[in-house]
C-alpha atoms as a PDB file:
ATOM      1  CA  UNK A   1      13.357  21.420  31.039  1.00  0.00           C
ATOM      2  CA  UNK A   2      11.718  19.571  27.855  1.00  0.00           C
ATOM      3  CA  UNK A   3      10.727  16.381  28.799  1.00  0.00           C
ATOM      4  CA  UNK A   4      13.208  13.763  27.447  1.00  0.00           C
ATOM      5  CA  UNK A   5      10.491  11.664  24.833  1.00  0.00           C
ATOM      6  CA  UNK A   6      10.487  15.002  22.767  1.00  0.00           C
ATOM      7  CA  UNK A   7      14.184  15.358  22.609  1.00  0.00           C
ATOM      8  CA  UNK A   8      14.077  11.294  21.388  1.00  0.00           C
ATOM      9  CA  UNK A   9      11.395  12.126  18.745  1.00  0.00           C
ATOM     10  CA  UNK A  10      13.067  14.592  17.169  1.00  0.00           C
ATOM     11  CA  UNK A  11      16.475  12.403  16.826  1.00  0.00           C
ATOM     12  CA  UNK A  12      13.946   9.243  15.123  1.00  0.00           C
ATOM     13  CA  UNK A  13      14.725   9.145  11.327  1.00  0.00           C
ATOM     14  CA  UNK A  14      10.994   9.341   9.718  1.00  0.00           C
ATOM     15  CA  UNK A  15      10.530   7.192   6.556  1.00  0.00           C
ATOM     16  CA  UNK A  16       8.282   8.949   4.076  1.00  0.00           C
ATOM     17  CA  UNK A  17       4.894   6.783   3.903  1.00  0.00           C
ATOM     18  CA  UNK A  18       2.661   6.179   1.125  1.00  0.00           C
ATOM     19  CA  UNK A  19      -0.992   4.944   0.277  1.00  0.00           C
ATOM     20  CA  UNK A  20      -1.801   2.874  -2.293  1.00  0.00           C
ATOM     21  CA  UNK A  21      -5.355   2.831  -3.444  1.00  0.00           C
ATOM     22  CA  UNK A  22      -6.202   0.023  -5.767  1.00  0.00           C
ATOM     23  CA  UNK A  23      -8.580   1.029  -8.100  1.00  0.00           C
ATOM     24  CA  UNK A  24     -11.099  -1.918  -8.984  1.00  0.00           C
ATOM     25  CA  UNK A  25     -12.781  -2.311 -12.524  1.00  0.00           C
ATOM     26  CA  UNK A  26     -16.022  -2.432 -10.415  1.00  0.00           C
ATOM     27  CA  UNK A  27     -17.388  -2.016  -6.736  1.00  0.00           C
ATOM     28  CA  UNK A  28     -17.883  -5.193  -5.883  1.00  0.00           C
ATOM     29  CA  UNK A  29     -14.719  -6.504  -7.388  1.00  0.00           C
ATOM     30  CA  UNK A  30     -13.568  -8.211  -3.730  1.00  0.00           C
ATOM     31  CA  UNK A  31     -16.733  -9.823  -3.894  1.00  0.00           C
ATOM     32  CA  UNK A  32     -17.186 -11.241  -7.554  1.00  0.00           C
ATOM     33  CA  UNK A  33     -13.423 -12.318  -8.598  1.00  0.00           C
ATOM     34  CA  UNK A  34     -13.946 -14.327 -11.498  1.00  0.00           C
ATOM     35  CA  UNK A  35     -11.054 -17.184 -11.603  1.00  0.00           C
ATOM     36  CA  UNK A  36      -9.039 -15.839 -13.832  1.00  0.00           C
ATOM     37  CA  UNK A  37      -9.261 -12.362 -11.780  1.00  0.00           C
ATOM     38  CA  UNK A  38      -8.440 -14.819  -8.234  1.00  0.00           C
ATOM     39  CA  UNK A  39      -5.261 -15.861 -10.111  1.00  0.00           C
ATOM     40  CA  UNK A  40      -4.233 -12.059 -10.893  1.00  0.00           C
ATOM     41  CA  UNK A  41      -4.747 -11.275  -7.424  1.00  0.00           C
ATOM     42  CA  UNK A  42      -2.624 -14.237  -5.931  1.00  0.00           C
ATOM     43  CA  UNK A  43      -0.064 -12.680  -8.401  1.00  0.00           C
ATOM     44  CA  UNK A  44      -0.498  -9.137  -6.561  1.00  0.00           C
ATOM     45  CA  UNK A  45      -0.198 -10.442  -3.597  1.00  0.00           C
ATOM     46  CA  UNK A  46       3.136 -12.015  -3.801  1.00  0.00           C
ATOM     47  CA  UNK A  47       4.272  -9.109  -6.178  1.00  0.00           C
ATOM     48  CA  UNK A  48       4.661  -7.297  -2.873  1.00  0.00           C
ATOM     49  CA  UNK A  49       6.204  -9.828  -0.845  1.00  0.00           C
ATOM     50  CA  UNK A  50       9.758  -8.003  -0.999  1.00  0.00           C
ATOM     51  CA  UNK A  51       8.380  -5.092   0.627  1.00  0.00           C
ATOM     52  CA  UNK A  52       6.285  -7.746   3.238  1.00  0.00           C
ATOM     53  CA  UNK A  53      10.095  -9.167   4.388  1.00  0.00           C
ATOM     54  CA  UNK A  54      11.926  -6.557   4.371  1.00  0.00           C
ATOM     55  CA  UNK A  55       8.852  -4.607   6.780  1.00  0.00           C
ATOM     56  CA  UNK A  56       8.466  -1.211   4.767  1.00  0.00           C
ATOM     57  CA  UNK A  57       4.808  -2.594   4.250  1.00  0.00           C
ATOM     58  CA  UNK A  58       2.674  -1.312   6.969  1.00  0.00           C
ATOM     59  CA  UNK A  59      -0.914  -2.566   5.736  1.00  0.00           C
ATOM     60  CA  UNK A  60      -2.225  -4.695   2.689  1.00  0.00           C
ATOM     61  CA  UNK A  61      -5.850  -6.005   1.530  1.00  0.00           C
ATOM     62  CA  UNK A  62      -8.817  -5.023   0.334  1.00  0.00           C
ATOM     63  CA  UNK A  63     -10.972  -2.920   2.321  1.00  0.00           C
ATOM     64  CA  UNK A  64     -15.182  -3.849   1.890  1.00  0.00           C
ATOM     65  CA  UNK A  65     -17.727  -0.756   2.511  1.00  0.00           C
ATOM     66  CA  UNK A  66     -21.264  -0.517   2.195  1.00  0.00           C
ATOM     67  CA  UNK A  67     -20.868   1.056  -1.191  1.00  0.00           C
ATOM     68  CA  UNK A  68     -17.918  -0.779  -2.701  1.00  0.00           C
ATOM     69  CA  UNK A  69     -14.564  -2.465  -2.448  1.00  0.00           C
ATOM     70  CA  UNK A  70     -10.779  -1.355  -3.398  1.00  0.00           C
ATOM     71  CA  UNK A  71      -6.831  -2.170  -2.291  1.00  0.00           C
ATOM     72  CA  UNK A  72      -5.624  -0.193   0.704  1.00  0.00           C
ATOM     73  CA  UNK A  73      -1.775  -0.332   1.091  1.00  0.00           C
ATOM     74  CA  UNK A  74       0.312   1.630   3.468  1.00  0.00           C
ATOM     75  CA  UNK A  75       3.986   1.602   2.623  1.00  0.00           C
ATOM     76  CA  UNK A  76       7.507   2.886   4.217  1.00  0.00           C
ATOM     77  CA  UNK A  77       9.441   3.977   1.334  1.00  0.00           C
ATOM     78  CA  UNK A  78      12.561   6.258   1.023  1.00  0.00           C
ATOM     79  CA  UNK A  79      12.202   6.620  -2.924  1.00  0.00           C
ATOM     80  CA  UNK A  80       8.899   7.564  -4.119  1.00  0.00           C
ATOM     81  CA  UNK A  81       9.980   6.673  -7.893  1.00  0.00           C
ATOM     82  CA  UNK A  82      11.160   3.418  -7.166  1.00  0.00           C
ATOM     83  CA  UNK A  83       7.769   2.569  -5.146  1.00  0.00           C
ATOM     84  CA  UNK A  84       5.780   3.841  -8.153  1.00  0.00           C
ATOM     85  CA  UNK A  85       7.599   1.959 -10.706  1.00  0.00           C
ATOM     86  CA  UNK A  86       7.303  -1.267  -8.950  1.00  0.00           C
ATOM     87  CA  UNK A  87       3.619  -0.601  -8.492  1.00  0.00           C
ATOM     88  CA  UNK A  88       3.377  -0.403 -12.478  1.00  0.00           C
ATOM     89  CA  UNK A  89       5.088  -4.015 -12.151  1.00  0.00           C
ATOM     90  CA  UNK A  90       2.210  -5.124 -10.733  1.00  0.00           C
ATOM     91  CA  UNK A  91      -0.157  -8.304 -12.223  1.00  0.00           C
ATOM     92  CA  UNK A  92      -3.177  -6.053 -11.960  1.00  0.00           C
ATOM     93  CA  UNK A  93      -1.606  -3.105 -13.846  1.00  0.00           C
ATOM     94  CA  UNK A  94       0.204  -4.966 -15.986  1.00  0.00           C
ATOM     95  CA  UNK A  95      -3.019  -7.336 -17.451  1.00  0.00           C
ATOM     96  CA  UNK A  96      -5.374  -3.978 -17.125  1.00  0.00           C
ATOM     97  CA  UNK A  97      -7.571  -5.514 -14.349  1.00  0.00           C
ATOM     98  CA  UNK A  98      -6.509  -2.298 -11.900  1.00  0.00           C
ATOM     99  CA  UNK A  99      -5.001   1.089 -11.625  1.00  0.00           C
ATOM    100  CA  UNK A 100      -2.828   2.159  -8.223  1.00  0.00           C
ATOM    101  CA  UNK A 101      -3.739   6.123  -6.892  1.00  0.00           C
ATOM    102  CA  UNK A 102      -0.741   6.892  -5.288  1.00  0.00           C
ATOM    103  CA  UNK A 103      -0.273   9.413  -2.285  1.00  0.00           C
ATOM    104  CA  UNK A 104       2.102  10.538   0.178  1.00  0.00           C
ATOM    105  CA  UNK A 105       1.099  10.798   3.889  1.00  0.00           C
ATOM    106  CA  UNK A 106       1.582  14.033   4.515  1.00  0.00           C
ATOM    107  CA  UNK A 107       1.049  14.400   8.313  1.00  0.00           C
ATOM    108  CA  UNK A 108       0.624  11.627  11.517  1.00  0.00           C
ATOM    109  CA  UNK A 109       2.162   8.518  12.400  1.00  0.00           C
ATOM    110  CA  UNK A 110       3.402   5.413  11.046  1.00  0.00           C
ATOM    111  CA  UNK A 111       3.717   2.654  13.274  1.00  0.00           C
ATOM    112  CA  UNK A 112       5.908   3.267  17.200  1.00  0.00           C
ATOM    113  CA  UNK A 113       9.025   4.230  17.000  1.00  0.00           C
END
């Protein structure tokens, strides 16, 4: 007899997930905003606020290393398309200060179910 978790699992509908790399004009970019780049980023950041309320945005924020700094976003999306075209939306792709590397999650977990 299959324990009953597995037989739940298998009936959970799993929303495709996608990282969002944010790919900074320089390493230290986190570190040095200049204010015109701090505005730009305020503009980011509430550029995603949609996906923020409505949940399908598991993680957001830059992520600091030894070596350098980038954007880190995880993100619940059923259409891939529509998530990359609002990423090209963005402030930061829009004015040129960033690029988005876009990939799906291909294996693992996403949050409890």
């Amino acid at each position: 007899m299959r324990p009953r978790i597995i037989s739940l699992w298998r009936r959970v509908r799993r929303v495709p997930a996608y990282v969002l790399r944010l790919l900074a004009p320089r390493t230290n970019f986190a570190q040095t905003l200049t204010d015109s780049e701090r505005e730009i980023m305020s503009r980011h950041a509430a550029h995603w606020g949609p996906y923020l309320e409505r949940g399908e945005m598991v993680v957001f924020g830059p992520v600091l290393t030894d070596e350098d700094s980038y954007g880190l976003a995880v993100v619940e999306a059923e259409d891939e398309q529509a998530l990359r075209d609002f990423a090209a939306q963005d402030p930061v792709v829009t004015t040129g200060t960033a690029a988005f590397e876009v990939g799906r999650l291909a294996a693992g977990h996403v949050r409890g179910a």
